[in-house]
N, C-alpha and C. Protein backbone atom coordinates (compact mmCIF):
# COMPACT_ATOMS: atom_id res chain seq x y z
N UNK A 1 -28.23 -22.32 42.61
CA UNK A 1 -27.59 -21.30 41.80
C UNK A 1 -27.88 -19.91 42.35
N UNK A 2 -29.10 -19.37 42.96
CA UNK A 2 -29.85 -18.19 43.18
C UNK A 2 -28.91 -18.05 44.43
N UNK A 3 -28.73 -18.91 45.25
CA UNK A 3 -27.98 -18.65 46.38
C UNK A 3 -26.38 -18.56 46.48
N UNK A 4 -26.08 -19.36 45.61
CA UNK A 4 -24.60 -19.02 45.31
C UNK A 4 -24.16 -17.74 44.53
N UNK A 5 -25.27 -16.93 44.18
CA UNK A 5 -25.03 -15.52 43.35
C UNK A 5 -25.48 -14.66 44.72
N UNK A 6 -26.52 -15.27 45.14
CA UNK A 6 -26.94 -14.00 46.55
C UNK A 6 -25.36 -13.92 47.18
N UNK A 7 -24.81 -15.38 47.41
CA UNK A 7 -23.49 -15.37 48.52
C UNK A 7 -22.15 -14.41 47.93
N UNK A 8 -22.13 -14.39 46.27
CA UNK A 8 -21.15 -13.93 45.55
C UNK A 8 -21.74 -12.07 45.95
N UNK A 9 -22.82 -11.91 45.89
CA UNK A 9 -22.98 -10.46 46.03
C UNK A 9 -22.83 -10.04 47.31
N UNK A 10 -23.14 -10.29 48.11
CA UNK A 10 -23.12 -10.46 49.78
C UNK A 10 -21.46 -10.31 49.94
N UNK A 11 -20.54 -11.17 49.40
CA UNK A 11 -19.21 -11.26 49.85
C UNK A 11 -18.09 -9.91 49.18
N UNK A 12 -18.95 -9.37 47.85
CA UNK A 12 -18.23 -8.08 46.89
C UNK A 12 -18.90 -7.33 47.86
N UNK A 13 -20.06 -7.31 48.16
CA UNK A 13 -20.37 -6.10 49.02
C UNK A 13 -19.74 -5.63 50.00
N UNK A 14 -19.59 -6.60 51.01
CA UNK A 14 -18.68 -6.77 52.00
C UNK A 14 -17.74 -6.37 52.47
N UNK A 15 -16.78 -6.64 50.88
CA UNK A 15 -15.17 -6.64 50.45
C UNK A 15 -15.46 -4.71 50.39
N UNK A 16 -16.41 -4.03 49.67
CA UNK A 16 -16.63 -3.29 49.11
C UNK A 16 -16.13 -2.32 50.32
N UNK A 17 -17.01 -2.54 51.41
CA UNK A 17 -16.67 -1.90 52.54
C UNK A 17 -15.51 -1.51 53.28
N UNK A 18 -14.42 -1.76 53.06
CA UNK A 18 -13.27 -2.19 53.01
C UNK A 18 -12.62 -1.98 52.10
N UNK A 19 -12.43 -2.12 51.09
CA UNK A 19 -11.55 -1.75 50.30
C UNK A 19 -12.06 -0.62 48.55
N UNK A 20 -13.00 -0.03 48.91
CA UNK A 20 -13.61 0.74 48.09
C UNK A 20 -13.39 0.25 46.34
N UNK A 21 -13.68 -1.23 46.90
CA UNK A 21 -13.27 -1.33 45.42
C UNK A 21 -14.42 -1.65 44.58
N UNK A 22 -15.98 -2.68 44.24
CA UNK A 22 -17.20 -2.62 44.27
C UNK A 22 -17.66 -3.82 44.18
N UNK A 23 -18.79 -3.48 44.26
CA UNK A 23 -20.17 -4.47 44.57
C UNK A 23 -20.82 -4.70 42.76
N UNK A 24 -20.47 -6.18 42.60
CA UNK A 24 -21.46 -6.68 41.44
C UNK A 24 -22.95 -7.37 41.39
N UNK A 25 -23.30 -7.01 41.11
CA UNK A 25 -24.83 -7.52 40.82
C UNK A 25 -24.79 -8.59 40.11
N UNK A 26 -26.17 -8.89 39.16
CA UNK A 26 -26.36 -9.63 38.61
C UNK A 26 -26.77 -8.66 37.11
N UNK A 27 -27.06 -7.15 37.37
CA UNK A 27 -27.56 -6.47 36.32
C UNK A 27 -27.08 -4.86 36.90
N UNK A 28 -26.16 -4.80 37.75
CA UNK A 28 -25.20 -3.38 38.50
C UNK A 28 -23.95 -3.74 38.66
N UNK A 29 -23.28 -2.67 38.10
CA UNK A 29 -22.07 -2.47 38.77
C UNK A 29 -21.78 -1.41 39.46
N UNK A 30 -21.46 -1.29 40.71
CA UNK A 30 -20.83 -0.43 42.14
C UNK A 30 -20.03 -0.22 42.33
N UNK A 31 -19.32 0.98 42.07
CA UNK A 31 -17.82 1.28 42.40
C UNK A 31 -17.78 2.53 43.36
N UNK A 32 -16.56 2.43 44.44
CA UNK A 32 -16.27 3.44 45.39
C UNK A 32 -15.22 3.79 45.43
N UNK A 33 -15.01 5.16 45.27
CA UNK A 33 -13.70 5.90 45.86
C UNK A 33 -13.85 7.06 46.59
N UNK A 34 -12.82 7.33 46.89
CA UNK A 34 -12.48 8.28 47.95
C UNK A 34 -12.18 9.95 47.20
N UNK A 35 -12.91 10.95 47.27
CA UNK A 35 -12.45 11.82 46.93
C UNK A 35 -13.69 12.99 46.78
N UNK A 36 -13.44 13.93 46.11
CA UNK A 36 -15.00 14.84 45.97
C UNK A 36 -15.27 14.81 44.94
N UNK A 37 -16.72 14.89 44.35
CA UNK A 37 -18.06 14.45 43.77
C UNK A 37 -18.05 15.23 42.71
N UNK A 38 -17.56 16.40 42.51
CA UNK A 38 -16.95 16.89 40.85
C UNK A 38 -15.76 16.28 40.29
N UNK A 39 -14.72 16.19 41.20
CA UNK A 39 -13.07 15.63 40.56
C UNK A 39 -13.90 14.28 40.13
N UNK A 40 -14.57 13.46 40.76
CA UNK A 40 -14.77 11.98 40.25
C UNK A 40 -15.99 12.41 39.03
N UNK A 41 -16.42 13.20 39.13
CA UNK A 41 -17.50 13.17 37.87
C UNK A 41 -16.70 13.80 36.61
N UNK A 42 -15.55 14.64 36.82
CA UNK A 42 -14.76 14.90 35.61
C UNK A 42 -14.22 14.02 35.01
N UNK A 43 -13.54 13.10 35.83
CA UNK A 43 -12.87 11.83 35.15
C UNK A 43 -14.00 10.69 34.44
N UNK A 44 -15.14 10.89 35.16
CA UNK A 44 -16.11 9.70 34.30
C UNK A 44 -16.34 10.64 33.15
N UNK A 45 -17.01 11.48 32.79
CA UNK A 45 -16.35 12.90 31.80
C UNK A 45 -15.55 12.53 30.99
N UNK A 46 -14.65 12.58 31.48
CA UNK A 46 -13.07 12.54 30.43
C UNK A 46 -12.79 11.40 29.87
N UNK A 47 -13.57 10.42 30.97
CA UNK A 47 -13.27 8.86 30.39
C UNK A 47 -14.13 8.67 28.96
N UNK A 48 -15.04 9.06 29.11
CA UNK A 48 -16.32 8.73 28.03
C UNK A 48 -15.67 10.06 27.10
N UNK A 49 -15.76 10.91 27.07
CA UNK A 49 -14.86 11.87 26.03
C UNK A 49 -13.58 11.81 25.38
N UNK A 50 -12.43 11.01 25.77
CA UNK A 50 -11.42 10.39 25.34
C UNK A 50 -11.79 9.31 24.68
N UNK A 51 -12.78 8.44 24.82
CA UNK A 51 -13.39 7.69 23.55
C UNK A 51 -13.97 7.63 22.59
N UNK A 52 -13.88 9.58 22.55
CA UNK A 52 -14.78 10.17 21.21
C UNK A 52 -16.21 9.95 21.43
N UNK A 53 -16.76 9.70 22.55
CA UNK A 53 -18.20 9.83 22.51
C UNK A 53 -18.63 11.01 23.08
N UNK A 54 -19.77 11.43 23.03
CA UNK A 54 -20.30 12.65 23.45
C UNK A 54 -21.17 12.49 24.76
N UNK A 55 -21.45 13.53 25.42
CA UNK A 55 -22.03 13.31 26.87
C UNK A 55 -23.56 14.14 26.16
N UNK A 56 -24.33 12.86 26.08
CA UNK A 56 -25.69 13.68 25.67
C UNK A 56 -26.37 14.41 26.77
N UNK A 57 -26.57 14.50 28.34
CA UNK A 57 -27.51 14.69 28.78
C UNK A 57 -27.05 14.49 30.11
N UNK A 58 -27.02 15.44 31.24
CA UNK A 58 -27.36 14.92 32.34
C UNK A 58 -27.63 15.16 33.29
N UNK A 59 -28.52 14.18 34.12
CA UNK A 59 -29.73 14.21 34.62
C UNK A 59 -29.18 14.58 35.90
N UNK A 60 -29.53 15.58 36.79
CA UNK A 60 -29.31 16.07 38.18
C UNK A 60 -29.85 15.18 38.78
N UNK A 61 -30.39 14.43 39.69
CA UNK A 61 -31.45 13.64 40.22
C UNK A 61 -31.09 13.86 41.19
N UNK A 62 -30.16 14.29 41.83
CA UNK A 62 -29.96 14.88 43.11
C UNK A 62 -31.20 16.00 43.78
N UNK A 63 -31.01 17.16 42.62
CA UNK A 63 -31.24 18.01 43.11
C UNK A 63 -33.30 17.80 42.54
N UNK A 64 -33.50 17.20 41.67
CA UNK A 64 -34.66 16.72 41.53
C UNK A 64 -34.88 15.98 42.74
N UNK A 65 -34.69 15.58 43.38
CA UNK A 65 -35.57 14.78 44.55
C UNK A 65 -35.60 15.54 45.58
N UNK A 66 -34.49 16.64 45.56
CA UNK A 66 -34.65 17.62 46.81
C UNK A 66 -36.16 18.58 46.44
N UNK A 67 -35.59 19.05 45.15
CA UNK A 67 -36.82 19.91 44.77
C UNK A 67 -38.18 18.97 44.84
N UNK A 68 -38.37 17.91 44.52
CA UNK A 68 -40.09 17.31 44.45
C UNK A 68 -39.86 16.56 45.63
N UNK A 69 -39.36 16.47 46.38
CA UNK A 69 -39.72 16.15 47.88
C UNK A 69 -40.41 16.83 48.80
N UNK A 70 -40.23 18.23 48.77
CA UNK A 70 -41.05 19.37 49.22
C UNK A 70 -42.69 18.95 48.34
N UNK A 71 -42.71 19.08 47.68
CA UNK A 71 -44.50 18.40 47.51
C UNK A 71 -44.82 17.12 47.41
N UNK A 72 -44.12 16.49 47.50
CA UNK A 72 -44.70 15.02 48.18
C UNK A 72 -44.52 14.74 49.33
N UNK A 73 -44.29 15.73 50.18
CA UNK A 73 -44.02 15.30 51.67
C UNK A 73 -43.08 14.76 52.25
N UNK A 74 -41.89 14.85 51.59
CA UNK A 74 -40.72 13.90 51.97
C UNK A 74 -39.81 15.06 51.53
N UNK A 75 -39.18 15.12 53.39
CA UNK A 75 -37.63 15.65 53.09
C UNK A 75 -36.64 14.77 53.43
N UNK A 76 -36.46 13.54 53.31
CA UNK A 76 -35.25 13.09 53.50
C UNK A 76 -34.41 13.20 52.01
N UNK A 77 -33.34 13.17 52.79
CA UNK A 77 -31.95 13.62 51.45
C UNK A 77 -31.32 12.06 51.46
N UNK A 78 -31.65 11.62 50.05
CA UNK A 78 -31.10 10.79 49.99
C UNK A 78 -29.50 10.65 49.05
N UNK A 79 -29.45 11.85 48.27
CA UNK A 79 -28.09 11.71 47.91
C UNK A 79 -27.56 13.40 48.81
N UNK A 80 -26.26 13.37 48.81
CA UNK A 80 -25.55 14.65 48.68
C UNK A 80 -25.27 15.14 47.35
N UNK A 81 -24.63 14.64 46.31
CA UNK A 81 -25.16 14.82 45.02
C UNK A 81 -25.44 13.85 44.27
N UNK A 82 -25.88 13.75 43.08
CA UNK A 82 -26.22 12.46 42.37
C UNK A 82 -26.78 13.17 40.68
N UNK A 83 -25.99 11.88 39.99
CA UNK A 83 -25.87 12.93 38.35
C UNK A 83 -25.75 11.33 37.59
N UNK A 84 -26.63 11.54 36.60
CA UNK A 84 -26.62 10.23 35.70
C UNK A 84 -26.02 11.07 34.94
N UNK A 85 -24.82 10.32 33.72
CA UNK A 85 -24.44 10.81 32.71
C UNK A 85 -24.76 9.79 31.37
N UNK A 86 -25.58 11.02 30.37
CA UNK A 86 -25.88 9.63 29.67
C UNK A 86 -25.25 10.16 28.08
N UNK A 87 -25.20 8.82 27.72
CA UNK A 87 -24.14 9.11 25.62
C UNK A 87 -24.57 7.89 25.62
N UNK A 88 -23.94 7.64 24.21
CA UNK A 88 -24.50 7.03 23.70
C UNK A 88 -22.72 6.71 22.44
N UNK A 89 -22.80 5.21 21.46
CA UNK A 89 -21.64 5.16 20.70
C UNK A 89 -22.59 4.62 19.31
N UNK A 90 -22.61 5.40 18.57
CA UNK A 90 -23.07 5.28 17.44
C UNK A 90 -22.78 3.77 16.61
N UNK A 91 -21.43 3.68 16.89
CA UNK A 91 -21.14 2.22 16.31
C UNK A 91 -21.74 1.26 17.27
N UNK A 92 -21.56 0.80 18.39
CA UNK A 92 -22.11 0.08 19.21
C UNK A 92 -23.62 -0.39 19.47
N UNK A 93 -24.06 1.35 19.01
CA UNK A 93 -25.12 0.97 19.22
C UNK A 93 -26.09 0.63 17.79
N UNK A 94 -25.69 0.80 16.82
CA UNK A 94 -26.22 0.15 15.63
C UNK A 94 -25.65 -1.11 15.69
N UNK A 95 -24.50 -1.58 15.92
CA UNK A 95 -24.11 -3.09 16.04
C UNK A 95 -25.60 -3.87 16.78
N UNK A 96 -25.82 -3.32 17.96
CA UNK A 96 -26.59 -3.72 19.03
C UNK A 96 -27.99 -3.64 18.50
N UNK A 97 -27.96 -2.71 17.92
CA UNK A 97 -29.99 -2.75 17.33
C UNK A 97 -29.86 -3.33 15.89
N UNK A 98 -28.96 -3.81 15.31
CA UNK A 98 -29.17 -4.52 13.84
C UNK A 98 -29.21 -5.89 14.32
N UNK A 99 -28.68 -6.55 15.45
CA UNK A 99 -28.52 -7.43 15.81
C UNK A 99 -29.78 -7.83 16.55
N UNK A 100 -30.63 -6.67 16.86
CA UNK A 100 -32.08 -7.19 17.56
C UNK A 100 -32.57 -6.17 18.23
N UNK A 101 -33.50 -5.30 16.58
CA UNK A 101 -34.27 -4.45 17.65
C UNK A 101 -34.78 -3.87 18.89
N UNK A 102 -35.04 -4.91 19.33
CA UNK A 102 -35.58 -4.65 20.95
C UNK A 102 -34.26 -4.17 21.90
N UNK A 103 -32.95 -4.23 21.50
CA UNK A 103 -31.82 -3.91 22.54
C UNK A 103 -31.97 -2.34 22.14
N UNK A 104 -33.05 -1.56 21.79
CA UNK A 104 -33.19 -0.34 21.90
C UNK A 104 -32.94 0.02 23.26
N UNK A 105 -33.97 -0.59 24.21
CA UNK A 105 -33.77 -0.29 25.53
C UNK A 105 -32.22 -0.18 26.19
N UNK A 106 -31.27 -0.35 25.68
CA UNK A 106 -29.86 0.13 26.01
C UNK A 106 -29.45 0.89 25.71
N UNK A 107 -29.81 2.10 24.65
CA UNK A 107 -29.38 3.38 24.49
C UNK A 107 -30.24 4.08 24.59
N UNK A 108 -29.94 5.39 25.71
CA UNK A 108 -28.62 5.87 25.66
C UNK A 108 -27.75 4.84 27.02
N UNK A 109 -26.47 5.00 26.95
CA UNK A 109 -25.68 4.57 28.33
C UNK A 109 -25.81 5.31 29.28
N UNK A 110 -25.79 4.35 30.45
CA UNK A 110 -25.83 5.81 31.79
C UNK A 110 -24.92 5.33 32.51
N UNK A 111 -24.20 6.46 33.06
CA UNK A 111 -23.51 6.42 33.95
C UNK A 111 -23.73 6.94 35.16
N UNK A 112 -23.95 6.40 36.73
CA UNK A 112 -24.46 7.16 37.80
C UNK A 112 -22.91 7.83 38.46
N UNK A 113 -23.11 9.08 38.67
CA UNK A 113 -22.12 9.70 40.12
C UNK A 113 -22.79 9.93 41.21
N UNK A 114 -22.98 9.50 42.47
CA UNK A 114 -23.29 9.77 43.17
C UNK A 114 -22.54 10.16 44.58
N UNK A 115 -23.36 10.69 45.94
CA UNK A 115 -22.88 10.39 47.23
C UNK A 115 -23.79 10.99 47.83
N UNK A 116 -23.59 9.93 48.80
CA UNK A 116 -24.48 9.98 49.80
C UNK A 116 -24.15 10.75 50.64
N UNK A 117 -25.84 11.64 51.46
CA UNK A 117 -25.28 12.07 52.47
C UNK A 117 -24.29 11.88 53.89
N UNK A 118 -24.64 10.55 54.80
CA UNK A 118 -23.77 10.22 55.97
C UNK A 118 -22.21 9.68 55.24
N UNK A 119 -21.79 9.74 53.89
CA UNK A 119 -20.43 9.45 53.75
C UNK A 119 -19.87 10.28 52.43
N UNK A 120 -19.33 12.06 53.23
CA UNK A 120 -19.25 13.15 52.55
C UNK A 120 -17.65 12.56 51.59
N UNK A 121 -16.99 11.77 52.27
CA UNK A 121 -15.59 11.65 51.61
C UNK A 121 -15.35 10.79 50.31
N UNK A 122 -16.35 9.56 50.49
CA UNK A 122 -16.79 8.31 48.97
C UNK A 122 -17.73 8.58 47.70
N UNK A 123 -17.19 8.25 46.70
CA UNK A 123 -18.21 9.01 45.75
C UNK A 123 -18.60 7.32 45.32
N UNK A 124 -19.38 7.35 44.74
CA UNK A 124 -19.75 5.96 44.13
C UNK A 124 -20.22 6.06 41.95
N UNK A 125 -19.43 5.24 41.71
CA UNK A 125 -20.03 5.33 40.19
C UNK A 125 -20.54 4.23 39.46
N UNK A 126 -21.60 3.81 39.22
CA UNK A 126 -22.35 3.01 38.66
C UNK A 126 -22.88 2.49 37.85
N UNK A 127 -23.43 1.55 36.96
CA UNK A 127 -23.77 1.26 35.82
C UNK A 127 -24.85 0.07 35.38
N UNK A 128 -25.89 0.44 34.99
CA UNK A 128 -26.24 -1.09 34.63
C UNK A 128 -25.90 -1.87 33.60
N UNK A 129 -25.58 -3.03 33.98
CA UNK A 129 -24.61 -4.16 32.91
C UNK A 129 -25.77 -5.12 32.00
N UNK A 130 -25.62 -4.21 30.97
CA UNK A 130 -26.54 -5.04 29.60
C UNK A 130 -26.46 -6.70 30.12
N UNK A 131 -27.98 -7.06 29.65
CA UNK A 131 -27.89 -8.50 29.97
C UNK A 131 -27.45 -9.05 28.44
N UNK A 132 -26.96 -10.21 29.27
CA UNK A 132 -26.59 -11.25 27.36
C UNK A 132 -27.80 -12.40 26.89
N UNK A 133 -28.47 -11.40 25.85
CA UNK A 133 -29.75 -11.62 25.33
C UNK A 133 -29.62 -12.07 24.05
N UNK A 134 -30.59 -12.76 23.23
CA UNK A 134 -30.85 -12.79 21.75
C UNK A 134 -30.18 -13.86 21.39
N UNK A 135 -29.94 -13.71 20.35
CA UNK A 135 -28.99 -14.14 18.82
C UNK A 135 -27.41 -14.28 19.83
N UNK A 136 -26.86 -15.05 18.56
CA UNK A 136 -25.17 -14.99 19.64
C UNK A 136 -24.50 -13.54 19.11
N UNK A 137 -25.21 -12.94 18.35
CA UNK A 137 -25.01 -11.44 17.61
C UNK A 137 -25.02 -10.68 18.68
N UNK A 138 -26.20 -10.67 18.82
CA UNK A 138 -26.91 -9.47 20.18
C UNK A 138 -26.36 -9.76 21.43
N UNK A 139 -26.03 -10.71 21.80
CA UNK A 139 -24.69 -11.55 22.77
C UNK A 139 -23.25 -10.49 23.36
N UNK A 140 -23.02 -10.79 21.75
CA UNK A 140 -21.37 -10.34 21.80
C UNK A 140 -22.33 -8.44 21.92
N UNK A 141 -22.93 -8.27 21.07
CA UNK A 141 -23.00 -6.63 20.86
C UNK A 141 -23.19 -6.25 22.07
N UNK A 142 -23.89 -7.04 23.14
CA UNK A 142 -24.64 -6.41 24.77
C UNK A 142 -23.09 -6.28 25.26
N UNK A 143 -22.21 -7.39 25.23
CA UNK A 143 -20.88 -7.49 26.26
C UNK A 143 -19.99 -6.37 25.43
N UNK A 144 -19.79 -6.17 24.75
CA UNK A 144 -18.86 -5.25 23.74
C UNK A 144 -19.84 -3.49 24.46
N UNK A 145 -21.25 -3.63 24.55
CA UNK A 145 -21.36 -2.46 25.91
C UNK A 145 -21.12 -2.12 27.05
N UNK A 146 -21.54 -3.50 27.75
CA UNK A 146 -20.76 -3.91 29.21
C UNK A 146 -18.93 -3.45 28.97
N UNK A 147 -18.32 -4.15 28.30
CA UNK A 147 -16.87 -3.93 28.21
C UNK A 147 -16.63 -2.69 28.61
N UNK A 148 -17.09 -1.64 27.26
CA UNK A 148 -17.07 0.08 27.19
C UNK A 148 -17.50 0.39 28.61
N UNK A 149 -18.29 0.62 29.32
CA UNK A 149 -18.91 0.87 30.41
C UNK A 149 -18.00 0.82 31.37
N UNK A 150 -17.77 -0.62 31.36
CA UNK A 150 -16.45 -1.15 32.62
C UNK A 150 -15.27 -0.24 32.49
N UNK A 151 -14.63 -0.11 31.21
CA UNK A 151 -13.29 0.52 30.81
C UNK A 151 -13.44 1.99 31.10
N UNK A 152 -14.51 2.51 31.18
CA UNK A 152 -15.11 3.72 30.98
C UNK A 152 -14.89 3.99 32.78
N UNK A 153 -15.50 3.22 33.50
CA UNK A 153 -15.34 3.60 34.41
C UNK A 153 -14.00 3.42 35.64
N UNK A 154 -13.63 1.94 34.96
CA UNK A 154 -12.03 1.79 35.40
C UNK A 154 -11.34 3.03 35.12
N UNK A 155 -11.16 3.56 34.27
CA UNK A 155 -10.11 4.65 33.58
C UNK A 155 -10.51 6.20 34.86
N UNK A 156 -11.73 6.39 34.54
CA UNK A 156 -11.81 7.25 35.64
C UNK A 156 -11.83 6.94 37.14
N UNK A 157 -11.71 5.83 37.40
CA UNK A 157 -11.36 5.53 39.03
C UNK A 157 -9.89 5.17 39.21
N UNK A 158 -8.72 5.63 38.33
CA UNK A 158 -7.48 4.99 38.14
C UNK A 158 -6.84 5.95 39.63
């Protein structure tokens, strides 16, 4: 089984290269397009804001690793920019914690924008995909996040 999921990730990756379309994990989703690193972060933006949710917070981590790299001794640049966007859906996420406390650890949602330095033209947007845990409650509530997430980010890579 472990190897037939290594071969399934290995072969999206692959594909990924090629057709900027993405790489699934087992607990990530990887998406690539072509374009610059604000226009694609407006649309993940707009995507999550057209669903009436709010953009609580977000995290530069770009420019945080540039800045604390200088005192830890490390200048390599590992993004060109890079921005978690994180919210959160009030309904979803009480569905998700009445159904089993512990799926606290899933809110808030994040959404990654990134790019890398050696490929100035691809932006990449990312997500980690709630596992399907618990109760058959906490089940459906994890995938009904996954869903949002996916749609969330389909819509802005249209």
């Amino acid at each position: 089984m472990k190897a037939s999921l290594a071969h399934a990730f290995v072969a999206a990756a692959w594909m990924c290269g090629f057709s900027l379309a993405c790489a699934q994990g087992a607990d990530v989703a990887i998406h690539a397009t072509r374009g610059k690193f604000a226009d694609v972060k407006e649309r993940v933006v707009m995507a999550i804001e057209n669903r009436g949710l709010v953009l609580n917070y977000t995290a530069r981590v770009s420019d945080m690793l540039d800045r604390t790299g200088k005192d830890i001794g490390s200048e390599r640049r590992v993004y060109a920019n890079a921005e978690v966007l994180e919210f959160c859906s009030a309904q979803l996420s009480r569905a998700t914690m009445e159904a089993d406390p512990r799926n606290i650890v899933y809110c808030p949602y994040a959404i990654a924008v990134y790019q890398l330095p050696k490929e100035p033209d691809r932006v990449y947007v990312s997500y980690r995909k709630p596992g399907a845990l618990g109760s058959p409650q906490s089940i459906k509530s994890l995938r009904a996040i996954d869903q949002l997430l996916a749609g969330i980010v389909r819509d802005a890579l249209k």
